[in-house]
PDB file of N, CA and C in Angstrom:
ATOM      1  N   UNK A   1      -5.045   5.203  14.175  1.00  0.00           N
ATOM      2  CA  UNK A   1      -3.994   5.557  13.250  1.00  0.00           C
ATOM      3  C   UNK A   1      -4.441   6.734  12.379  1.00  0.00           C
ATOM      4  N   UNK A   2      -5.932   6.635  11.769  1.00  0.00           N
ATOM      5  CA  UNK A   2      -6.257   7.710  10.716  1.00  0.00           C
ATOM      6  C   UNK A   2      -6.073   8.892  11.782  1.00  0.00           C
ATOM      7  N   UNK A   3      -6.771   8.895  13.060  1.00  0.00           N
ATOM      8  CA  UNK A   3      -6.873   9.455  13.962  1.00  0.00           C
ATOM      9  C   UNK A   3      -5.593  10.968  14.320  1.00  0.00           C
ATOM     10  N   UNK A   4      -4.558  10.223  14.527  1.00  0.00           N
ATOM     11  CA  UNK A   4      -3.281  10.568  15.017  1.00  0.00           C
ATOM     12  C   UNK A   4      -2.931  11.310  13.853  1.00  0.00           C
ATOM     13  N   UNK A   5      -2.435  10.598  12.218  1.00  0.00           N
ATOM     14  CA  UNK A   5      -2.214  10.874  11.095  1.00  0.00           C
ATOM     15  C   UNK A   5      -3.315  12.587  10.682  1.00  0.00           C
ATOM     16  N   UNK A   6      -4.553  11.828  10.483  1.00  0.00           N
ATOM     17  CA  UNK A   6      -5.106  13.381  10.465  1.00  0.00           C
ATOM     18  C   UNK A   6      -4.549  14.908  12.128  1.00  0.00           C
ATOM     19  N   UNK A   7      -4.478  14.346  12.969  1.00  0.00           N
ATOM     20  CA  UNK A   7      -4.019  15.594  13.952  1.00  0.00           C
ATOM     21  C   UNK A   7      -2.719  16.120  13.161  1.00  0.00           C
ATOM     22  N   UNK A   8      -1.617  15.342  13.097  1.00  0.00           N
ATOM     23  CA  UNK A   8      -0.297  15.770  12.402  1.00  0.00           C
ATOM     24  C   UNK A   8      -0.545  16.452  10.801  1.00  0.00           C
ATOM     25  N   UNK A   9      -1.821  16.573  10.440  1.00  0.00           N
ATOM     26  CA  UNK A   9      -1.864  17.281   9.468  1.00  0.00           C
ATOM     27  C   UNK A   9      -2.014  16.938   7.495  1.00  0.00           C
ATOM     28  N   UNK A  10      -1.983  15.318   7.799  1.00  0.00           N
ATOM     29  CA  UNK A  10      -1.921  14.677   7.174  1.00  0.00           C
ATOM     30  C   UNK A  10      -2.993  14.116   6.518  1.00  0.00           C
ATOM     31  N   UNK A  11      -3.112  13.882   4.531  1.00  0.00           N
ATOM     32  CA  UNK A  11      -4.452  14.056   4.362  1.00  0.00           C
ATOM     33  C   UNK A  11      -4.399  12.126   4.343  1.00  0.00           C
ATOM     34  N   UNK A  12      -5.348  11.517   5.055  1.00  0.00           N
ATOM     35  CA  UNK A  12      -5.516  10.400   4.536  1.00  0.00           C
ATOM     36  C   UNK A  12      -6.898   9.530   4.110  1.00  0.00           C
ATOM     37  N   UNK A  13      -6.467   8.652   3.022  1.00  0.00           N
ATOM     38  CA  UNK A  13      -7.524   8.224   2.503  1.00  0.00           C
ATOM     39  C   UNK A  13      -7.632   6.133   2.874  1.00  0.00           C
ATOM     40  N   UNK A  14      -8.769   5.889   3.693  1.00  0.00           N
ATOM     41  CA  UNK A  14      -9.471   4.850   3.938  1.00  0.00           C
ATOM     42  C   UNK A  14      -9.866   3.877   3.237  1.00  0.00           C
ATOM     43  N   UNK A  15      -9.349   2.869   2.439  1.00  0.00           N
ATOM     44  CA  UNK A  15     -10.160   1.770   2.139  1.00  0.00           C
ATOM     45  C   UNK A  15      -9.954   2.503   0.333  1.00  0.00           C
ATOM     46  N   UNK A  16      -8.335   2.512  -0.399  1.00  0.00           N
ATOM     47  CA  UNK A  16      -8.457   3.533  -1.514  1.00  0.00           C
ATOM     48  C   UNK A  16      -8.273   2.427  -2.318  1.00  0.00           C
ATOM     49  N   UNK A  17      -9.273   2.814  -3.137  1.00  0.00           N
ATOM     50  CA  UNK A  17      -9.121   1.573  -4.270  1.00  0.00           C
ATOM     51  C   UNK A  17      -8.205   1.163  -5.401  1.00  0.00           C
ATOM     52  N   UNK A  18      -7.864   0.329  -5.992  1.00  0.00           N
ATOM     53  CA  UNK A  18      -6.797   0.429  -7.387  1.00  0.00           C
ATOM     54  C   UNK A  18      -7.399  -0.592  -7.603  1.00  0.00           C
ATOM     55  N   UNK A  19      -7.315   0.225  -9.129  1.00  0.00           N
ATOM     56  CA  UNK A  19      -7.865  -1.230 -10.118  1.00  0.00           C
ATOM     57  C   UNK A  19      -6.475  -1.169 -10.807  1.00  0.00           C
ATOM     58  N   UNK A  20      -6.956  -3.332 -11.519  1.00  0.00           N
ATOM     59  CA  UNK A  20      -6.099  -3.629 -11.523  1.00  0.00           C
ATOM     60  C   UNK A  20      -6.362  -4.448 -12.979  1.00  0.00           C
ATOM     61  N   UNK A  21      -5.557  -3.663 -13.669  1.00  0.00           N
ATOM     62  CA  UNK A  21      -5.141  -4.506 -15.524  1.00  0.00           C
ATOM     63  C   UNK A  21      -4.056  -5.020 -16.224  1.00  0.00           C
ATOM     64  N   UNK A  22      -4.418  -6.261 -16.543  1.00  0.00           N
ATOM     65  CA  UNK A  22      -3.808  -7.061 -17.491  1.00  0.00           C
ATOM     66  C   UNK A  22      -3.716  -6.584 -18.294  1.00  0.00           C
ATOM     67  N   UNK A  23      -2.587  -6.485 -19.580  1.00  0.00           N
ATOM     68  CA  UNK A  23      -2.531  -5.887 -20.967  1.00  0.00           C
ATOM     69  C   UNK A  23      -3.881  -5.328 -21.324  1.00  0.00           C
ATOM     70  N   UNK A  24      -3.754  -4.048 -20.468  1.00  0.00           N
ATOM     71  CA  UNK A  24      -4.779  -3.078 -20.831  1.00  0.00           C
ATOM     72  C   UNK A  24      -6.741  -3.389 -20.596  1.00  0.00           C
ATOM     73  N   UNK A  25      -6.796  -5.067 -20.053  1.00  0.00           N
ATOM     74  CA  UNK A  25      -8.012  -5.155 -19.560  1.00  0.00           C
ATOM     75  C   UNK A  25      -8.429  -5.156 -18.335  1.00  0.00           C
ATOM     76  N   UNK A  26      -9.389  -4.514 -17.579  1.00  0.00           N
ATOM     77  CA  UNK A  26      -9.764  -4.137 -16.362  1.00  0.00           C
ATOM     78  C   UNK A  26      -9.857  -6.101 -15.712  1.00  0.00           C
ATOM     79  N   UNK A  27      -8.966  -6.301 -14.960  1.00  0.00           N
ATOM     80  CA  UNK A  27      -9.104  -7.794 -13.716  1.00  0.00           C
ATOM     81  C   UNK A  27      -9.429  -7.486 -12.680  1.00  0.00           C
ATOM     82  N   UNK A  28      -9.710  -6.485 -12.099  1.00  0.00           N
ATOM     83  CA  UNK A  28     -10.346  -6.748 -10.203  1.00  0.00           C
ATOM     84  C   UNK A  28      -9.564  -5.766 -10.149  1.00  0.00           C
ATOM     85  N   UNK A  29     -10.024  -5.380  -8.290  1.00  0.00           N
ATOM     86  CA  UNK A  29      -9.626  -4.314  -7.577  1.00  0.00           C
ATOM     87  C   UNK A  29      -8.731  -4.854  -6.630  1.00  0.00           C
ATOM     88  N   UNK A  30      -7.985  -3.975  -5.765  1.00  0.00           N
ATOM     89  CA  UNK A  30      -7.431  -4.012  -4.435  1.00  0.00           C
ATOM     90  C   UNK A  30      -7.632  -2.897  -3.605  1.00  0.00           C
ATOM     91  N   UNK A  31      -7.812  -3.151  -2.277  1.00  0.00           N
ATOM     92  CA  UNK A  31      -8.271  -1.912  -1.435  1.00  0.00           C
ATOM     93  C   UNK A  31      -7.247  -1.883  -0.451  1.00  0.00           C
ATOM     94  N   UNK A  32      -6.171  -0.688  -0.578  1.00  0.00           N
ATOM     95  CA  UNK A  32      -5.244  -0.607   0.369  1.00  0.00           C
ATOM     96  C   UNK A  32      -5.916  -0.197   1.863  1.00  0.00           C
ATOM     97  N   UNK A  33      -5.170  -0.142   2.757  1.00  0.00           N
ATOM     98  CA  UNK A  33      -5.819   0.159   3.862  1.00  0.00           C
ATOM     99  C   UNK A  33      -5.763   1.626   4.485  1.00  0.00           C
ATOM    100  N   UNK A  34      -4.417   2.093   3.944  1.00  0.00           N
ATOM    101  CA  UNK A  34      -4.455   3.854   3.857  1.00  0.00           C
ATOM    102  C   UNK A  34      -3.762   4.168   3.003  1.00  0.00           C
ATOM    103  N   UNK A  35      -3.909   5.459   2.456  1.00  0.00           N
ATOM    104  CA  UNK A  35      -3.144   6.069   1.079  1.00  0.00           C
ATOM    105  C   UNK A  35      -2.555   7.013   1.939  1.00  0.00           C
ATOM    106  N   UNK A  36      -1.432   7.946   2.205  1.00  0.00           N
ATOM    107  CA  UNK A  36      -1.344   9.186   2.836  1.00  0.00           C
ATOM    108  C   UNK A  36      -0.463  10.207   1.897  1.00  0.00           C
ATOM    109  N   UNK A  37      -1.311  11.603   2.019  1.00  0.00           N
ATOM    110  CA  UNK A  37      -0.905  12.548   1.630  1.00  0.00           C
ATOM    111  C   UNK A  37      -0.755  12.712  -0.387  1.00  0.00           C
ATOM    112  N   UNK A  38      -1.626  11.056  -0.724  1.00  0.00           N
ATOM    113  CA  UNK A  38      -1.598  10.704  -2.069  1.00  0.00           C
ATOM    114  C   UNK A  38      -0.020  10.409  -2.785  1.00  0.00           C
ATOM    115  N   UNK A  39       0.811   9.735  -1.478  1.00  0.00           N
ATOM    116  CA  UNK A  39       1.718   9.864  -1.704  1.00  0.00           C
ATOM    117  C   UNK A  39       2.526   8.138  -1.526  1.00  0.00           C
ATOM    118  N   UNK A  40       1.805   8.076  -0.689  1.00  0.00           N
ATOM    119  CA  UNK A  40       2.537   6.512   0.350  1.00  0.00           C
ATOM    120  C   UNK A  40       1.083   5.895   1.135  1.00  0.00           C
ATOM    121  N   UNK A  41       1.248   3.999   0.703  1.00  0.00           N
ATOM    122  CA  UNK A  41       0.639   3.244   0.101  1.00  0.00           C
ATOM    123  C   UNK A  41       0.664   3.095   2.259  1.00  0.00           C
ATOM    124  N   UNK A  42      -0.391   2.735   3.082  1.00  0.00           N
ATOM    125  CA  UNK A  42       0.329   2.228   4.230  1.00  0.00           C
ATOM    126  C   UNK A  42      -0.645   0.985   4.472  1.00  0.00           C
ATOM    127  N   UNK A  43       0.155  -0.481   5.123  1.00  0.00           N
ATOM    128  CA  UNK A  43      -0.840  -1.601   5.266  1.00  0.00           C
ATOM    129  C   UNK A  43      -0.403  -1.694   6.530  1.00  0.00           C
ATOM    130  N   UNK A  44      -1.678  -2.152   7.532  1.00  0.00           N
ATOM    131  CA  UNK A  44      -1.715  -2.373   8.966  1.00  0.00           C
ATOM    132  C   UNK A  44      -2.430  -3.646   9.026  1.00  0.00           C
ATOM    133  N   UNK A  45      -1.063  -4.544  10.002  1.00  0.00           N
ATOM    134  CA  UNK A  45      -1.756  -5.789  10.282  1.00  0.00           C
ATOM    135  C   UNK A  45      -1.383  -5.599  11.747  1.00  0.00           C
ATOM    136  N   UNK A  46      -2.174  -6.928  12.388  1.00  0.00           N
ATOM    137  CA  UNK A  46      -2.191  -7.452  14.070  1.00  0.00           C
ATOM    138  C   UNK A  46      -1.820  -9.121  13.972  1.00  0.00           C
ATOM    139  N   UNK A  47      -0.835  -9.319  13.257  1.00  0.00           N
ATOM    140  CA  UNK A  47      -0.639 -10.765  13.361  1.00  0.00           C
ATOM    141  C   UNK A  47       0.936 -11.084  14.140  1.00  0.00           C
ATOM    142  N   UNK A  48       1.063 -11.945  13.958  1.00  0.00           N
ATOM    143  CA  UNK A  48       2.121 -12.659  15.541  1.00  0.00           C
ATOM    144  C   UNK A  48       3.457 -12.044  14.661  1.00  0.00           C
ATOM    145  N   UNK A  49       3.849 -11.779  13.692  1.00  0.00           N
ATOM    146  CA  UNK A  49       4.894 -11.446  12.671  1.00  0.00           C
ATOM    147  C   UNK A  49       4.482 -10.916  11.405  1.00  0.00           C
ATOM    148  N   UNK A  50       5.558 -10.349  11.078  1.00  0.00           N
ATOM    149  CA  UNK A  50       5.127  -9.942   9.401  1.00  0.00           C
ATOM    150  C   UNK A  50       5.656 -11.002   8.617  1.00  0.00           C
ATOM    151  N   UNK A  51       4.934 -11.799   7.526  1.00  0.00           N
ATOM    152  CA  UNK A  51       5.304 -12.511   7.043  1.00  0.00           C
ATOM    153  C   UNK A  51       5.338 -12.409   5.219  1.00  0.00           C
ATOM    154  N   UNK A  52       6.152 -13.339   4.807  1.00  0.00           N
ATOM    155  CA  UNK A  52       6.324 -12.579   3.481  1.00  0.00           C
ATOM    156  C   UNK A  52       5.483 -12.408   2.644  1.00  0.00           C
ATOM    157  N   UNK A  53       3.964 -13.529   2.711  1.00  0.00           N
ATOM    158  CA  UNK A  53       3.090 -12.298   2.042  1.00  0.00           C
ATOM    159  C   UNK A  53       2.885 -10.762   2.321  1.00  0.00           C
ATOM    160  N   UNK A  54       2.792 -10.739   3.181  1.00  0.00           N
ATOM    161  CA  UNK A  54       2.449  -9.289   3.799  1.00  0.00           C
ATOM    162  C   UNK A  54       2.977  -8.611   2.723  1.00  0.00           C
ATOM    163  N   UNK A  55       4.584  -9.089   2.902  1.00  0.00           N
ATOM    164  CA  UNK A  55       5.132  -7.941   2.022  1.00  0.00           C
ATOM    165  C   UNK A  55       4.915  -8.004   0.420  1.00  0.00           C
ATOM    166  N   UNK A  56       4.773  -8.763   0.189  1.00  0.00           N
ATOM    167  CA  UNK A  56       3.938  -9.648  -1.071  1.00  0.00           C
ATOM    168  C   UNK A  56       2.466  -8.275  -1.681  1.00  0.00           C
ATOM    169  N   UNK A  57       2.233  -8.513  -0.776  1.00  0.00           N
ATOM    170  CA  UNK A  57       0.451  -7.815  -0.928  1.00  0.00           C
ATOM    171  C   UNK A  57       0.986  -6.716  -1.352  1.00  0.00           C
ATOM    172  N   UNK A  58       1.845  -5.884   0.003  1.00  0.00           N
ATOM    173  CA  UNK A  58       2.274  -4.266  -0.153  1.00  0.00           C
ATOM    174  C   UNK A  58       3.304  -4.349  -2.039  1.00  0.00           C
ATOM    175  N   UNK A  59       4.050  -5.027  -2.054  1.00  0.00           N
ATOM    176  CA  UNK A  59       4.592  -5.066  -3.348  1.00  0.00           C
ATOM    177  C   UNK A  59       3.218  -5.160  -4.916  1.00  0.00           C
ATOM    178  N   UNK A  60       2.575  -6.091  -4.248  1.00  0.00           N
ATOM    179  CA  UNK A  60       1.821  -5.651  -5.558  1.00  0.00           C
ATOM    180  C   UNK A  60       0.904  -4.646  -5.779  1.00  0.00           C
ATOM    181  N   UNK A  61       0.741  -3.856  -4.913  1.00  0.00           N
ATOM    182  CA  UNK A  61      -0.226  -2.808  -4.580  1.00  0.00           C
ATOM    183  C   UNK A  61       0.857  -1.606  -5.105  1.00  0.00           C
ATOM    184  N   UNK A  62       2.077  -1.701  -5.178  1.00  0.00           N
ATOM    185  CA  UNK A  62       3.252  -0.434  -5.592  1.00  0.00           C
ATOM    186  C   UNK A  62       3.236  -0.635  -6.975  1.00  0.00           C
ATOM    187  N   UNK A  63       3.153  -2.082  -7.411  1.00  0.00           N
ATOM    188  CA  UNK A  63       3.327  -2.359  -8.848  1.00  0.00           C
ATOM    189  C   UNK A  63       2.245  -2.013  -9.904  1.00  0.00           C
ATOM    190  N   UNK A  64       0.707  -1.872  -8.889  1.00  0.00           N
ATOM    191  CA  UNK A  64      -0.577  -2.022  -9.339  1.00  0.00           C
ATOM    192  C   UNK A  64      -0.764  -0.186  -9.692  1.00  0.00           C
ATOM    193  N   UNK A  65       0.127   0.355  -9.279  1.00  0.00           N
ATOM    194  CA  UNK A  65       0.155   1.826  -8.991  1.00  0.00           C
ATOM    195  C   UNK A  65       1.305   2.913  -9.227  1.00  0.00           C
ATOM    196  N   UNK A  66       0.622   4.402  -9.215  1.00  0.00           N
ATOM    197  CA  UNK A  66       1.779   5.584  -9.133  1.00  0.00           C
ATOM    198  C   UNK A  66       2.729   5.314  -8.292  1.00  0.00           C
ATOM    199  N   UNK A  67       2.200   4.916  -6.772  1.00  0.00           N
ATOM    200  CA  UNK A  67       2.804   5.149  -5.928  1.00  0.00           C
ATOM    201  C   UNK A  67       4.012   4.110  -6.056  1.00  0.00           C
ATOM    202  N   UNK A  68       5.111   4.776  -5.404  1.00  0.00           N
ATOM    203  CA  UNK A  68       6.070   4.526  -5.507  1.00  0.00           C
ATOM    204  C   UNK A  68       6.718   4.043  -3.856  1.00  0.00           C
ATOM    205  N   UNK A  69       6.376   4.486  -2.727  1.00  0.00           N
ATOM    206  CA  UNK A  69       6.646   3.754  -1.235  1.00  0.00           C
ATOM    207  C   UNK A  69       5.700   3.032  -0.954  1.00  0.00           C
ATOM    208  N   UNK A  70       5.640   2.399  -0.124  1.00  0.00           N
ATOM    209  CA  UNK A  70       4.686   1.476   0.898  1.00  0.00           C
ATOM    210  C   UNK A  70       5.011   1.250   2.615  1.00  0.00           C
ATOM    211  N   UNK A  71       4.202   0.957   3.205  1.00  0.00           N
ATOM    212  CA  UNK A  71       4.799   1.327   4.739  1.00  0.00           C
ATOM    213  C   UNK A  71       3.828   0.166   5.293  1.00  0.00           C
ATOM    214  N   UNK A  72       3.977  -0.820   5.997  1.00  0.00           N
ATOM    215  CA  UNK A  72       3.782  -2.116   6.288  1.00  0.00           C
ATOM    216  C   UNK A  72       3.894  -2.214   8.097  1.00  0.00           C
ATOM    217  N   UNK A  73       3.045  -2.126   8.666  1.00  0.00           N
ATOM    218  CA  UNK A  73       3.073  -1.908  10.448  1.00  0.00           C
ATOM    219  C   UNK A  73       2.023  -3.138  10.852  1.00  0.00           C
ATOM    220  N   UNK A  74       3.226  -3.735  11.846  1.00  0.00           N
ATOM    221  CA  UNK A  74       2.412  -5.106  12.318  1.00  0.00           C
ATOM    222  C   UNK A  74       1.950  -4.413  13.860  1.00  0.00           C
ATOM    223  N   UNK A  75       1.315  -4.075  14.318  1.00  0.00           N
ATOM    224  CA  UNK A  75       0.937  -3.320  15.839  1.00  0.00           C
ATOM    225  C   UNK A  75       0.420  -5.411  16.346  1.00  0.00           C
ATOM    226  N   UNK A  76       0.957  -6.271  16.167  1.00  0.00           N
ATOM    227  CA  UNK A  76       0.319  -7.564  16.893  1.00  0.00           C
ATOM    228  C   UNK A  76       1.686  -7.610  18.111  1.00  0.00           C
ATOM    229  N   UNK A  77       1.977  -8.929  18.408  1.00  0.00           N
ATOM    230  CA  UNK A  77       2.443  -9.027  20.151  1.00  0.00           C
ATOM    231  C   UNK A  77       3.925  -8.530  19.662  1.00  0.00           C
ATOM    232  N   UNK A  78       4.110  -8.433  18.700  1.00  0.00           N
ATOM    233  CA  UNK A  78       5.315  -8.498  18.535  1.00  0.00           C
ATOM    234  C   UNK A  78       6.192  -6.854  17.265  1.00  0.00           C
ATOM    235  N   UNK A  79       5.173  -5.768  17.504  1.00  0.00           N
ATOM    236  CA  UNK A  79       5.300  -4.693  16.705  1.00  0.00           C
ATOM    237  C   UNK A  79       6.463  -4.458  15.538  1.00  0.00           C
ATOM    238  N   UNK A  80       5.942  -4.470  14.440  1.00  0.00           N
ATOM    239  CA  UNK A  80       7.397  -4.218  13.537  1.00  0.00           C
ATOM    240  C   UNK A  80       6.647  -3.593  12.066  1.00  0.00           C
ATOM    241  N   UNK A  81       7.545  -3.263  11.665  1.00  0.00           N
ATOM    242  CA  UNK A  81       7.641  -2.242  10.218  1.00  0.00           C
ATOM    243  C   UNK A  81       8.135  -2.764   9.017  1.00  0.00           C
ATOM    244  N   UNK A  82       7.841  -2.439   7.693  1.00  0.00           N
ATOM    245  CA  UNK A  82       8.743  -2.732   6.962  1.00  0.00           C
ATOM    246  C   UNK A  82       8.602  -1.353   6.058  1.00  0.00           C
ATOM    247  N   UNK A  83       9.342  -1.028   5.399  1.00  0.00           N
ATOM    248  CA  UNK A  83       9.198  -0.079   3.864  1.00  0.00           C
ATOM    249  C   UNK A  83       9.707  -0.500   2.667  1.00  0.00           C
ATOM    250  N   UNK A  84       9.047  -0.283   2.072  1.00  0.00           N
ATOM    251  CA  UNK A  84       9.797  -0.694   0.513  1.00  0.00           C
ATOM    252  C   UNK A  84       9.115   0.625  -0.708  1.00  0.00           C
ATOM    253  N   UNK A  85       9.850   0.393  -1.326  1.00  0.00           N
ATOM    254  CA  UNK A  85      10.115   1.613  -2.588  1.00  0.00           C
ATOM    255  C   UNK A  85      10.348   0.965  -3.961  1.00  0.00           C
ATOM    256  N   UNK A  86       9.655   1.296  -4.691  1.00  0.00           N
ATOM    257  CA  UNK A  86       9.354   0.162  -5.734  1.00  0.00           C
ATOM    258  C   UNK A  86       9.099   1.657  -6.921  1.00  0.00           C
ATOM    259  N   UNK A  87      10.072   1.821  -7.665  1.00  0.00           N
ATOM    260  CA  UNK A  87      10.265   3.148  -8.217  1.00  0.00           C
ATOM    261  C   UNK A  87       9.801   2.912  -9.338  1.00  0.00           C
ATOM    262  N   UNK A  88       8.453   4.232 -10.017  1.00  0.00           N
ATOM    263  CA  UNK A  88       7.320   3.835 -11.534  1.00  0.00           C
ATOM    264  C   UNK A  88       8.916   3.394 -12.524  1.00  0.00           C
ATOM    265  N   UNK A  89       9.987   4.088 -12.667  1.00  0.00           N
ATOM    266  CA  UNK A  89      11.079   3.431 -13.672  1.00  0.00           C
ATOM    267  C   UNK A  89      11.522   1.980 -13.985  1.00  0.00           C
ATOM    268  N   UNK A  90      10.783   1.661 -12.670  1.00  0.00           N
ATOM    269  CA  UNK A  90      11.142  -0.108 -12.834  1.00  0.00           C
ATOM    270  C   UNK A  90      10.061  -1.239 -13.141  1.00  0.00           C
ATOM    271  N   UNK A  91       8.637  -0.090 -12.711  1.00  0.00           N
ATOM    272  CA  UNK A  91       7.664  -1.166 -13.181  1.00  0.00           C
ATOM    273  C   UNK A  91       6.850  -1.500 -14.998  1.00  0.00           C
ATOM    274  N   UNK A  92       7.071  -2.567 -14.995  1.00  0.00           N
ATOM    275  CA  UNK A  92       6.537  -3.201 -16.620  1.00  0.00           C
ATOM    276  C   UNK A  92       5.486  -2.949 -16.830  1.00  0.00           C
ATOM    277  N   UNK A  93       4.205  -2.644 -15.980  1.00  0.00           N
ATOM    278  CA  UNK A  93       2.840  -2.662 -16.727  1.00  0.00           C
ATOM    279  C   UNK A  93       2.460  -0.877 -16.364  1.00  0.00           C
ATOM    280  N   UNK A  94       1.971  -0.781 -17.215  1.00  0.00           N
ATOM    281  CA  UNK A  94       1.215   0.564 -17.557  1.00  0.00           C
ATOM    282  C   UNK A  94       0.435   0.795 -16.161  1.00  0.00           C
ATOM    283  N   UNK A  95       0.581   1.545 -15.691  1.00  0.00           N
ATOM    284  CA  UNK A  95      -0.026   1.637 -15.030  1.00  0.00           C
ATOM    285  C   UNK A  95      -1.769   2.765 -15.441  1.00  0.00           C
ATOM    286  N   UNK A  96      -2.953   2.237 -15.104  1.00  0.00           N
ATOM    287  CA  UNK A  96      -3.922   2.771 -15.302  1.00  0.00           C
ATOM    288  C   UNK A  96      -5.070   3.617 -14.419  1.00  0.00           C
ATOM    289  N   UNK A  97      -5.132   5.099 -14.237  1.00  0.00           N
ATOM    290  CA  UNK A  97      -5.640   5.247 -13.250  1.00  0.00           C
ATOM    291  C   UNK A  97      -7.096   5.075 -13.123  1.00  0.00           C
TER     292      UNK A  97
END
């Protein structure tokens, strides 16, 4: 995937971290699985379906952050996508970079 993504020209980043705060105190990290173009959040699973954590995870990783899309690809027996858009106007916590 980074593979393909970098040929098309695309800058992407591996294993990108966000930290993650409670009313302004540092609680733990999350490590998305690609960032692209510093723009859009992308999570890749291989499981039998996407299930609603999945989309769970990708939602709090939009909330935890600038970013504002997410892009969710199940490549398991049964291939499928999701996107969601979770716009900074709607989220409650500060976000901290």
């Amino acid at each position: 995937m980074v593979f393909e993504l970098h040929k098309s020209g695309l800058i992407v980043t591996k294993q990108h971290k966000i930290k993650v705060y409670y009313h302004g105190i540092f609680v733990g990290e999350y490590f998305t699985d690609l960032v692209v173009n510093d723009k859009v959040i992308v999570e890749l699973k291989a499981a039998s379906q996407l299930f609603p954590q999945h989309e769970a995870q990708l939602l709090n990783y939009l909330r935890a952050t600038n970013y504002e899309v997410g892009l969710l690809l199940n490549f398991g027996p049964k291939p499928a996508n999701c996107r969601r858009v979770f716009n900074n106007d709607r989220k409650t916590i500060t976000w901290n970079p």
